[in-house]
N, C-alpha and C. Protein backbone atom coordinates (compact mmCIF):
# COMPACT_ATOMS: atom_id res chain seq x y z
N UNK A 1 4.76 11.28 2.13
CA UNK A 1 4.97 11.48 0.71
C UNK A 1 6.22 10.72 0.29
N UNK A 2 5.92 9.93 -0.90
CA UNK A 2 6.85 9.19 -1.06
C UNK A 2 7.39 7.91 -0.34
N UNK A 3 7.06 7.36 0.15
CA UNK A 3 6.61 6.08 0.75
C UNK A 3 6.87 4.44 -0.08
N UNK A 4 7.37 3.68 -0.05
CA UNK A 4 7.26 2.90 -0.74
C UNK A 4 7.50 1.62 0.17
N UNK A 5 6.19 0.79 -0.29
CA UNK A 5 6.11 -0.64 0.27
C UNK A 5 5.94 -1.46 -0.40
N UNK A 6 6.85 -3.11 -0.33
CA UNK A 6 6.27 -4.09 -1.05
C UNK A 6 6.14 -5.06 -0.51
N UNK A 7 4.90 -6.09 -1.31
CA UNK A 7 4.15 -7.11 -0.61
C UNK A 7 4.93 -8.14 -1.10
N UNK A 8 4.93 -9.30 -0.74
CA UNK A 8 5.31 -10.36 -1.19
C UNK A 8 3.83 -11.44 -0.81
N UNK A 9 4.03 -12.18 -1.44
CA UNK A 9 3.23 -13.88 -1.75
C UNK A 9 4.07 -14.79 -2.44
N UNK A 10 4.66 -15.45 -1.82
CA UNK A 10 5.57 -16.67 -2.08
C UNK A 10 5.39 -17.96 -1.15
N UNK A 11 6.46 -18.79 -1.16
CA UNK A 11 6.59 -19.47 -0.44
C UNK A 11 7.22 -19.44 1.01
N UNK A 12 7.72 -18.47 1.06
CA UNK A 12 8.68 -17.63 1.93
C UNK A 12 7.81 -16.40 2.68
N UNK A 13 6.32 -15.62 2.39
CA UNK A 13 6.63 -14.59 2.62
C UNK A 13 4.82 -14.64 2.25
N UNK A 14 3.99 -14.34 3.19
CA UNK A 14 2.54 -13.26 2.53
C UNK A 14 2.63 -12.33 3.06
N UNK A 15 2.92 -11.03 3.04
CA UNK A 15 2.58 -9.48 3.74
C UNK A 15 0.87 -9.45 3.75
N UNK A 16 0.28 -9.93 2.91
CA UNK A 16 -1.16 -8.94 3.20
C UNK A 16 -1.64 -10.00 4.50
N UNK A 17 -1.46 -10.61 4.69
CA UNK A 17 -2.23 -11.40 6.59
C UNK A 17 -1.66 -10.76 7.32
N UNK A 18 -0.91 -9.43 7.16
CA UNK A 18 0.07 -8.96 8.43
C UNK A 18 -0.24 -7.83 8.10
N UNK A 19 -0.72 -6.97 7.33
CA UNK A 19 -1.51 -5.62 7.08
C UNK A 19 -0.24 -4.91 6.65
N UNK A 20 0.41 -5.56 5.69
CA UNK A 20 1.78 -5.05 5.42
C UNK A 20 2.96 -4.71 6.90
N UNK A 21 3.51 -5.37 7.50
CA UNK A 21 4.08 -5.16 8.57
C UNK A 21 5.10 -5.67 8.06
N UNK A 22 6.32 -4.54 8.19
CA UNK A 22 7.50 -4.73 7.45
C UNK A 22 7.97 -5.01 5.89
N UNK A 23 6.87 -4.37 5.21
CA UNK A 23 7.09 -3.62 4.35
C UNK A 23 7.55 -2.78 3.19
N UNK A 24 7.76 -1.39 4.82
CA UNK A 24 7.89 -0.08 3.96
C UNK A 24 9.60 -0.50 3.28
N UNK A 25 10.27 0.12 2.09
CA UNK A 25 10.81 -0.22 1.71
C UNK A 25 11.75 1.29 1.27
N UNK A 26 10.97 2.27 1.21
CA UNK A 26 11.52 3.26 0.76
C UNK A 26 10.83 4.44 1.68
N UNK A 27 11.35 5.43 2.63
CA UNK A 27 10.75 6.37 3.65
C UNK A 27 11.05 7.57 2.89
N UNK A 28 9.88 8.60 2.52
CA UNK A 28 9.70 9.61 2.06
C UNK A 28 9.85 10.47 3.21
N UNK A 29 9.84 11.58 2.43
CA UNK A 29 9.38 13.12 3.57
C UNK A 29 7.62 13.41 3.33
N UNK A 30 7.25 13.96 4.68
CA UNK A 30 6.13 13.95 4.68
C UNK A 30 5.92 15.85 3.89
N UNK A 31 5.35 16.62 3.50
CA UNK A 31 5.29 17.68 2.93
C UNK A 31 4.99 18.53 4.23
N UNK A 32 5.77 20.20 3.80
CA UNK A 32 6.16 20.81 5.08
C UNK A 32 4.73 21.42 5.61
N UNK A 33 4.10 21.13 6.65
CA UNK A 33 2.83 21.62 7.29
C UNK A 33 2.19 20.42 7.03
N UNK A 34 2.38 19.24 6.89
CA UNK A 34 1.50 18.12 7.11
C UNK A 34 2.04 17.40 8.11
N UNK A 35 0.98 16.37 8.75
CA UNK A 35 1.43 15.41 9.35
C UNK A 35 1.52 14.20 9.20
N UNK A 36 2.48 13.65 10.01
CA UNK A 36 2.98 11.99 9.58
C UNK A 36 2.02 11.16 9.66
N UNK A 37 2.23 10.15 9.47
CA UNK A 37 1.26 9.14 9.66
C UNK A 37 1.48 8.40 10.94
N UNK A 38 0.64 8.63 11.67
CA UNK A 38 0.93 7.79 13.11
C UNK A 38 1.33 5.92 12.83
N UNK A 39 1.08 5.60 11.89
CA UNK A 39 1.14 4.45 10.97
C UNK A 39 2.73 4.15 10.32
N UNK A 40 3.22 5.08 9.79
CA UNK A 40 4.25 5.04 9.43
C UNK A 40 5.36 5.26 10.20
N UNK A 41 4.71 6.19 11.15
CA UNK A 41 6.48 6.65 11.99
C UNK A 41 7.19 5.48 13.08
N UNK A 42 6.03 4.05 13.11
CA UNK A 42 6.58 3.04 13.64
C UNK A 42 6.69 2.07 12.62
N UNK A 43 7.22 2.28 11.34
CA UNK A 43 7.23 1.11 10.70
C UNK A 43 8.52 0.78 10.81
N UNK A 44 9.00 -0.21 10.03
CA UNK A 44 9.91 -0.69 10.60
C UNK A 44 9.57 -2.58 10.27
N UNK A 45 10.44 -3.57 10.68
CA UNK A 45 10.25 -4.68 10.86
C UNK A 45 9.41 -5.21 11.20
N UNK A 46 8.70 -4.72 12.48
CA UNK A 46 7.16 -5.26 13.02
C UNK A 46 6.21 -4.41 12.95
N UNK A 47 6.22 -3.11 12.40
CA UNK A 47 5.45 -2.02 12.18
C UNK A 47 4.35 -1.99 11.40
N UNK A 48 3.14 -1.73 11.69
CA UNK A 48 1.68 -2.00 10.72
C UNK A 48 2.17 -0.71 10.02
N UNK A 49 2.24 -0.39 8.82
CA UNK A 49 2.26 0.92 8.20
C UNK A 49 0.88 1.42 8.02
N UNK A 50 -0.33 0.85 8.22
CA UNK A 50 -1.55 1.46 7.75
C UNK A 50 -2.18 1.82 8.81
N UNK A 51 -3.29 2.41 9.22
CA UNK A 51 -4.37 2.90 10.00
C UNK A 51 -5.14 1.99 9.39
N UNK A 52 -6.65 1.38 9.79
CA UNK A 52 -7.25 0.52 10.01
C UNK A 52 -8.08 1.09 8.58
N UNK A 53 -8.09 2.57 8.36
CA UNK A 53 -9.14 2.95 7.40
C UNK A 53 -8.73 3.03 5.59
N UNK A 54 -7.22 3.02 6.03
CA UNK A 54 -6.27 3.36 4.66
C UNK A 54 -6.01 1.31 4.61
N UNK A 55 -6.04 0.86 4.97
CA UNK A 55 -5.96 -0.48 5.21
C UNK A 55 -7.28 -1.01 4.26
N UNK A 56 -8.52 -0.80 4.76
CA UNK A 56 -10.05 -1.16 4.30
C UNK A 56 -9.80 -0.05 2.52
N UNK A 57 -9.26 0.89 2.82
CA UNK A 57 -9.28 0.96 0.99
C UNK A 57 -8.50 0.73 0.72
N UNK A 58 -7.21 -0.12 0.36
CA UNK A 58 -6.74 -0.33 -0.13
C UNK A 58 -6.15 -2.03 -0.32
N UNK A 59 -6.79 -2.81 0.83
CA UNK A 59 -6.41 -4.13 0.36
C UNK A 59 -7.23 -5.00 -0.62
N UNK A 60 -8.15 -4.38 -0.71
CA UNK A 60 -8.56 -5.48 -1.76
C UNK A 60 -7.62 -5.64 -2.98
N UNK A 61 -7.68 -4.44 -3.26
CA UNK A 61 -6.40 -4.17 -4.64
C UNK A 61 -4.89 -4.39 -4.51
N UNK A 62 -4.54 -4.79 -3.21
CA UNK A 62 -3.54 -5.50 -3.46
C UNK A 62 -3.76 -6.55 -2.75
N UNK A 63 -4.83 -7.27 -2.67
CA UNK A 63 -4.95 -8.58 -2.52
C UNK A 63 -4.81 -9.49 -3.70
N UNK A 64 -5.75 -8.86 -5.05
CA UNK A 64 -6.16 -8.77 -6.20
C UNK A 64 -4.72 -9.08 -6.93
N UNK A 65 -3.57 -8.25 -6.77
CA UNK A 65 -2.28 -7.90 -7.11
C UNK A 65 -1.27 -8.83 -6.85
N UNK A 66 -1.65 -9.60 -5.37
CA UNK A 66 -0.66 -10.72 -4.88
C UNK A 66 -1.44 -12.24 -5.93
N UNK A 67 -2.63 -11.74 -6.19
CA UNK A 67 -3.18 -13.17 -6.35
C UNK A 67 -2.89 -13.14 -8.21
N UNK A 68 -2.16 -11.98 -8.55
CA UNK A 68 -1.79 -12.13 -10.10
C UNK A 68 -3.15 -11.62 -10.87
N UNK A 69 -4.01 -11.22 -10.31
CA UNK A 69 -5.11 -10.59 -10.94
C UNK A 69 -5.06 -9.18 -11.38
N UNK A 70 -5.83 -8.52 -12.72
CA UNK A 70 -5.70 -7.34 -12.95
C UNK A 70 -6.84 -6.58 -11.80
N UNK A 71 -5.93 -5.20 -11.54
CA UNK A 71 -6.48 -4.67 -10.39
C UNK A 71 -7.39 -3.14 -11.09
N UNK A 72 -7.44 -3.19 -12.23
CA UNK A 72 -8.58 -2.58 -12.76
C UNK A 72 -8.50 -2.30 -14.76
N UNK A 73 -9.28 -3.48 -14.46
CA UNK A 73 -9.03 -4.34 -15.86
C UNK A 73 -10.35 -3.35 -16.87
N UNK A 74 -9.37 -2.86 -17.90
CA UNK A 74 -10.89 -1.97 -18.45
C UNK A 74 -10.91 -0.66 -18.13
N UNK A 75 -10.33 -0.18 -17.13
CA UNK A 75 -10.46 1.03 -16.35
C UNK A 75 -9.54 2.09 -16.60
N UNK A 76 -8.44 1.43 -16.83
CA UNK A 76 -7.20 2.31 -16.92
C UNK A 76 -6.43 1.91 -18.21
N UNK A 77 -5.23 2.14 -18.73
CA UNK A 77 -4.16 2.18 -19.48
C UNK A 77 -3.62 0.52 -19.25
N UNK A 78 -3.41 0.73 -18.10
CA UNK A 78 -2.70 0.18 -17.23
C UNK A 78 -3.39 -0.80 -16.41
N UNK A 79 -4.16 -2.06 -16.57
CA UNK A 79 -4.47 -2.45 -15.39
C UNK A 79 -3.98 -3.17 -14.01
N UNK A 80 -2.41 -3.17 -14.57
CA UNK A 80 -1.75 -3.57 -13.15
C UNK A 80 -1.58 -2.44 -12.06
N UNK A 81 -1.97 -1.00 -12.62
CA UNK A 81 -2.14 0.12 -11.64
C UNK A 81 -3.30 0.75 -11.34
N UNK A 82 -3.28 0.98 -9.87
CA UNK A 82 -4.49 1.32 -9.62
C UNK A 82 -4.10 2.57 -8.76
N UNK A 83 -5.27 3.53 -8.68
CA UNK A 83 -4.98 4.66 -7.78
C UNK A 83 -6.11 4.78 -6.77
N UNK A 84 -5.66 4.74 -5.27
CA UNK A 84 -6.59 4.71 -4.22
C UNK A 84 -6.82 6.18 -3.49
N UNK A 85 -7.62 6.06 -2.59
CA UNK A 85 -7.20 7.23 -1.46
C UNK A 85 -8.45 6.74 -0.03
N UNK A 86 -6.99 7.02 0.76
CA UNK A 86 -8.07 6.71 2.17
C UNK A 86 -9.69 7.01 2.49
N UNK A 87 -10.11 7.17 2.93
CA UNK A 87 -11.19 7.46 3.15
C UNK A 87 -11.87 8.85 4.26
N UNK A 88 -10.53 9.19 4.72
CA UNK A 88 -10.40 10.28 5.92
C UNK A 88 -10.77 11.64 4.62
N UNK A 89 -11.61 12.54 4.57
CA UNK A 89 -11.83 13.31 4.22
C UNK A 89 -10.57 14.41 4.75
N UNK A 90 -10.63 14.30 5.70
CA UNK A 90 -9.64 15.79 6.10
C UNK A 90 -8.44 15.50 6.53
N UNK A 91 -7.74 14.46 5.88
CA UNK A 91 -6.69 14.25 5.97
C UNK A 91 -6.28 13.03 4.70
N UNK A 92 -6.53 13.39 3.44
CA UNK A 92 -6.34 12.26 2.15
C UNK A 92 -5.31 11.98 1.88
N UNK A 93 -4.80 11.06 2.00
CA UNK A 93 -3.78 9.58 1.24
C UNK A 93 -3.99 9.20 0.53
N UNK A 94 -3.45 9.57 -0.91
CA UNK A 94 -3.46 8.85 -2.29
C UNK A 94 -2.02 7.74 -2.25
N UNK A 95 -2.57 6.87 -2.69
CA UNK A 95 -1.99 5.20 -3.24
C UNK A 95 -1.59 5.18 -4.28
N UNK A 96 -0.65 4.65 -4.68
CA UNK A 96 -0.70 4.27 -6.40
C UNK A 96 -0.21 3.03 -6.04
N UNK A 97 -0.89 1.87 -6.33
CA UNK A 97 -0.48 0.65 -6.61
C UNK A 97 -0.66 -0.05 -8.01
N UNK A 98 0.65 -0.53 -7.73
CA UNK A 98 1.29 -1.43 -8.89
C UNK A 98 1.70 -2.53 -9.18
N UNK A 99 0.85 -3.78 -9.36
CA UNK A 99 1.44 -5.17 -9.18
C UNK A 99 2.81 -5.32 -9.96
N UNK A 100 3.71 -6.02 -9.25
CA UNK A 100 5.12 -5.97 -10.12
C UNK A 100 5.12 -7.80 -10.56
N UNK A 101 5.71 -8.06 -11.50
CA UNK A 101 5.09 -9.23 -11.31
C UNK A 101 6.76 -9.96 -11.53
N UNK A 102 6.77 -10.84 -10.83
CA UNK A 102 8.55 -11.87 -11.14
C UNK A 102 8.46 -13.06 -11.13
N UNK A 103 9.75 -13.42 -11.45
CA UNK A 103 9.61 -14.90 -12.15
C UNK A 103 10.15 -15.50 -10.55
């Protein structure tokens, strides 16, 4: 909970060919009686932060996000934000991604 990662696409830098590895940017607390993310508790510099399944929902939309595209155009308020969630039924991870965009 509370988690925060950012991607880069520059000249310097693609995170999404590396499944976000190195990253996380901001380390939350996980909520009391849940568990961590086996994903997260090695992140770090070379650390994959995702599981293979929270990974498959959620990169397209920030693939979408690096490439300057709206990530749900029509859908929301907002289409530079999108809201995901893993796919693990008995254990759900909600996303909120947000393309940030800079000069």
């Amino acid at each position: 909970v509370g988690d925060e990662f950012l991607f880069y696409r520059n000249d310097e830098r693609d995170d999404f060919w590396h499944m976000g590895a190195g990253t996380l940017v901001k380390s939350g607390k996980p909520d009391e009686g849940c568990l961590q993310s086996p994903g997260t508790m090695h992140c770090g510099t070379k650390g994959v932060p995702f599981c293979s399944e929270a990974w498959d929902a959620i990169s397209r939309y920030i693939y979408t996000a690096l490439q300057g595209g709206s990530i749900m155009h029509g859908w929301t308020k907002d289409d530079k934000v999108m809201i995901a969630c893993c796919n693990d039924g008995t254990r759900p991870v909600i996303f909120k991604i947000e393309r940030m965009d800079c000069e």
